[in-house]
Protein backbone atom coordinates (compact mmCIF):
# COMPACT_ATOMS: atom_id res chain seq x y z
CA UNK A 1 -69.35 -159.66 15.00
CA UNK A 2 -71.48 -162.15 16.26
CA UNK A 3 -69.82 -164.18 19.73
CA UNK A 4 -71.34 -166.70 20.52
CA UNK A 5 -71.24 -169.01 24.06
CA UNK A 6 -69.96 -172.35 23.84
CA UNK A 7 -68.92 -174.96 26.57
CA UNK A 8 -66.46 -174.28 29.56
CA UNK A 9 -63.32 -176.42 28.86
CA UNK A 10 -61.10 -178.38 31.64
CA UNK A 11 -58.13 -179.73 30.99
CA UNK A 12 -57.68 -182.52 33.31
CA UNK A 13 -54.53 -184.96 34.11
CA UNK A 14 -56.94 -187.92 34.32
CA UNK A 15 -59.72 -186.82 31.98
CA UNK A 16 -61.31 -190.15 32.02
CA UNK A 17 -61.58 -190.32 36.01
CA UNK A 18 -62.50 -186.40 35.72
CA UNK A 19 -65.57 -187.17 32.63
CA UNK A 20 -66.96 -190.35 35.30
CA UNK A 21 -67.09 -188.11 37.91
CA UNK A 22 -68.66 -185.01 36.91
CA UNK A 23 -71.44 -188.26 35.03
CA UNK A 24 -71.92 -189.56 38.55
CA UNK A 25 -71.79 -187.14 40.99
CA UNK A 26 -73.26 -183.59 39.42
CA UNK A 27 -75.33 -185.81 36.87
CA UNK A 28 -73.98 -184.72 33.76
CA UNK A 29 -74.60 -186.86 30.38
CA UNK A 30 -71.48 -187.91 28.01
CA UNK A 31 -73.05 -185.98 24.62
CA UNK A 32 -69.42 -186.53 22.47
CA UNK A 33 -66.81 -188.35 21.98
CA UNK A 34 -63.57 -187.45 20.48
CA UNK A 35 -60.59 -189.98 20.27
CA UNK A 36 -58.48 -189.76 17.09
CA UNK A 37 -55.22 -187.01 17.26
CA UNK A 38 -56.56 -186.15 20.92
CA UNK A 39 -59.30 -186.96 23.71
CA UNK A 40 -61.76 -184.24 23.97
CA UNK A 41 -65.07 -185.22 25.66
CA UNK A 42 -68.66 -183.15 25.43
CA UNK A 43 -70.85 -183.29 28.83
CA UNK A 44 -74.43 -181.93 29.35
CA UNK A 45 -76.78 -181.58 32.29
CA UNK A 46 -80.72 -181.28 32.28
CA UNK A 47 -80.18 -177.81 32.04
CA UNK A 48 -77.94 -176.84 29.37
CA UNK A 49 -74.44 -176.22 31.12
CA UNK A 50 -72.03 -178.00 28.37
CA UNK A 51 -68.10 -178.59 29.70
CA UNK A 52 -65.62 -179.91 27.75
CA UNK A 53 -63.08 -182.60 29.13
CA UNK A 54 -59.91 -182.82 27.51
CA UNK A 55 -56.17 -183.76 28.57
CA UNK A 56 -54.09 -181.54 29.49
CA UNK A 57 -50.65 -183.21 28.45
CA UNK A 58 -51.91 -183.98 24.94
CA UNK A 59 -53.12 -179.77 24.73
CA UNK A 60 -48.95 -179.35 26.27
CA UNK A 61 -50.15 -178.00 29.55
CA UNK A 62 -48.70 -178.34 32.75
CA UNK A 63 -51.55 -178.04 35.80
CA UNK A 64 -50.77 -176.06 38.71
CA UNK A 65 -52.86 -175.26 41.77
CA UNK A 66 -56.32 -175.66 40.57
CA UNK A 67 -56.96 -173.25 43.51
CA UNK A 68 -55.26 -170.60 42.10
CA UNK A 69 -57.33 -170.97 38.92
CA UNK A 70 -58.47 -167.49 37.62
CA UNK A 71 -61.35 -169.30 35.79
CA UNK A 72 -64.14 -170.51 37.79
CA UNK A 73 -67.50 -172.78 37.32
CA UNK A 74 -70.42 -171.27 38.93
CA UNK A 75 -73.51 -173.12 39.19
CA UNK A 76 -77.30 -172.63 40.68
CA UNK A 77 -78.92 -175.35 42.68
CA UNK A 78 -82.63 -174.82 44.30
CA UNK A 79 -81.05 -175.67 48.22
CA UNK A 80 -77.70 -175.08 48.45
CA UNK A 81 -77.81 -176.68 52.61
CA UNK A 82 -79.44 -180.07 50.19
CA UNK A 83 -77.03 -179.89 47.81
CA UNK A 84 -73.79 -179.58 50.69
CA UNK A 85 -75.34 -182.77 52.11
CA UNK A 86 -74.99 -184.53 48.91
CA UNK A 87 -71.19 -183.22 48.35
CA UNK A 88 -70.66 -185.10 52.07
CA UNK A 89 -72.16 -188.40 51.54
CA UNK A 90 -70.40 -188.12 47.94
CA UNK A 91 -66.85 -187.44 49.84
CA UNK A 92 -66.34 -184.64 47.73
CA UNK A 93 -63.92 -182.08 49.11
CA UNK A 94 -65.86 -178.64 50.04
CA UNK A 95 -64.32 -174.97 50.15
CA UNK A 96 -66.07 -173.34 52.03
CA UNK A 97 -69.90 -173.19 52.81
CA UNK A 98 -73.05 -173.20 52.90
CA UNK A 99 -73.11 -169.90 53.74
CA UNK A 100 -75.37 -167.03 53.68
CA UNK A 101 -75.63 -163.48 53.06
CA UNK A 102 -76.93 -161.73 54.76
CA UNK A 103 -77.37 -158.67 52.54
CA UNK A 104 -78.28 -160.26 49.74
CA UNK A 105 -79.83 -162.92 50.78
CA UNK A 106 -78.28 -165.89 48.93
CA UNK A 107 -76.81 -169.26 49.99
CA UNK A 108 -73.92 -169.99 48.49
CA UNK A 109 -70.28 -172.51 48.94
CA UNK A 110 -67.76 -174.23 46.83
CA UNK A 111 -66.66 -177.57 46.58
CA UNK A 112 -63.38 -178.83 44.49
CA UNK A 113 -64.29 -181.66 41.31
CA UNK A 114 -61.84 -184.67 41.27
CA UNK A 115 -58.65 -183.10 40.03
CA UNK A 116 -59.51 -180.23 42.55
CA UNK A 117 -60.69 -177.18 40.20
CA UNK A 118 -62.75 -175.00 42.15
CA UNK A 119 -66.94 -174.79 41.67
CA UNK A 120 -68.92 -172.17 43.21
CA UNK A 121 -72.58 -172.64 44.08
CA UNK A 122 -75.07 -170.38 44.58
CA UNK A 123 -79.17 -170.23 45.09
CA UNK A 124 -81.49 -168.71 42.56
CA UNK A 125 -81.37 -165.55 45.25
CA UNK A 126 -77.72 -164.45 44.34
CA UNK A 127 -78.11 -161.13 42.57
């Protein structure tokens, strides 16, 4: 059996609010559009990371605490002190960080997207 990786899906309440926002602030491209029997959108960054945006109601789920999520986006960014002073002059909601660690010597935080699922960062250091 051959698995393949494909993109992350979130189901979002507002998914056109959530697709803008993950556009504008983490600079992802819209790559596909689907609108017919439901509203599923494809978005890509520079890199490769591919997420899915879809809505929740029309997929018959009911979102909770997005901080209670057992399924969480990591990503990498070069300076993750930079990339916290973005978030703030973005006015988007942090978790916790930067931090560092000391034993493995990594930055690393998390900040909430727009409908408040949670996004760990980390540097290219994190084991």
């Amino acid at each position: 059996m051959n698995i393949k990786q494909r993109e992350t899906v979130i189901l979002a309440n507002d998914y056109k609010a959530v697709v803008k926002w993950y556009v504008e602030i983490l600079g992802f491209k819209l790559i596909k559009t689907f609108e017919d029997e439901y509203h599923y959108y494809n978005i890509k960054n520079e890199s490769g990371i591919e997420i899915g945006i879809a809505s929740a109601g029309e997929m018959g789920v009911e979102l909770g605490d997005r901080k209670r999520n057992p399924v969480i986006l990591q990503i990498e960014v070069e300076d993750v002190q930079l990339f916290f002073e973005y978030l703030k002059k973005n006015n988007v909601t942090t978790q916790f960080g930067p931090s560092f660690d000391k034993s493995g010597e990594f930055w690393y935080g998390a900040f909430f997207d727009l409908e408040g699922n949670p996004i760990w960062v980390v540097d290219k250091n994190c084991p």
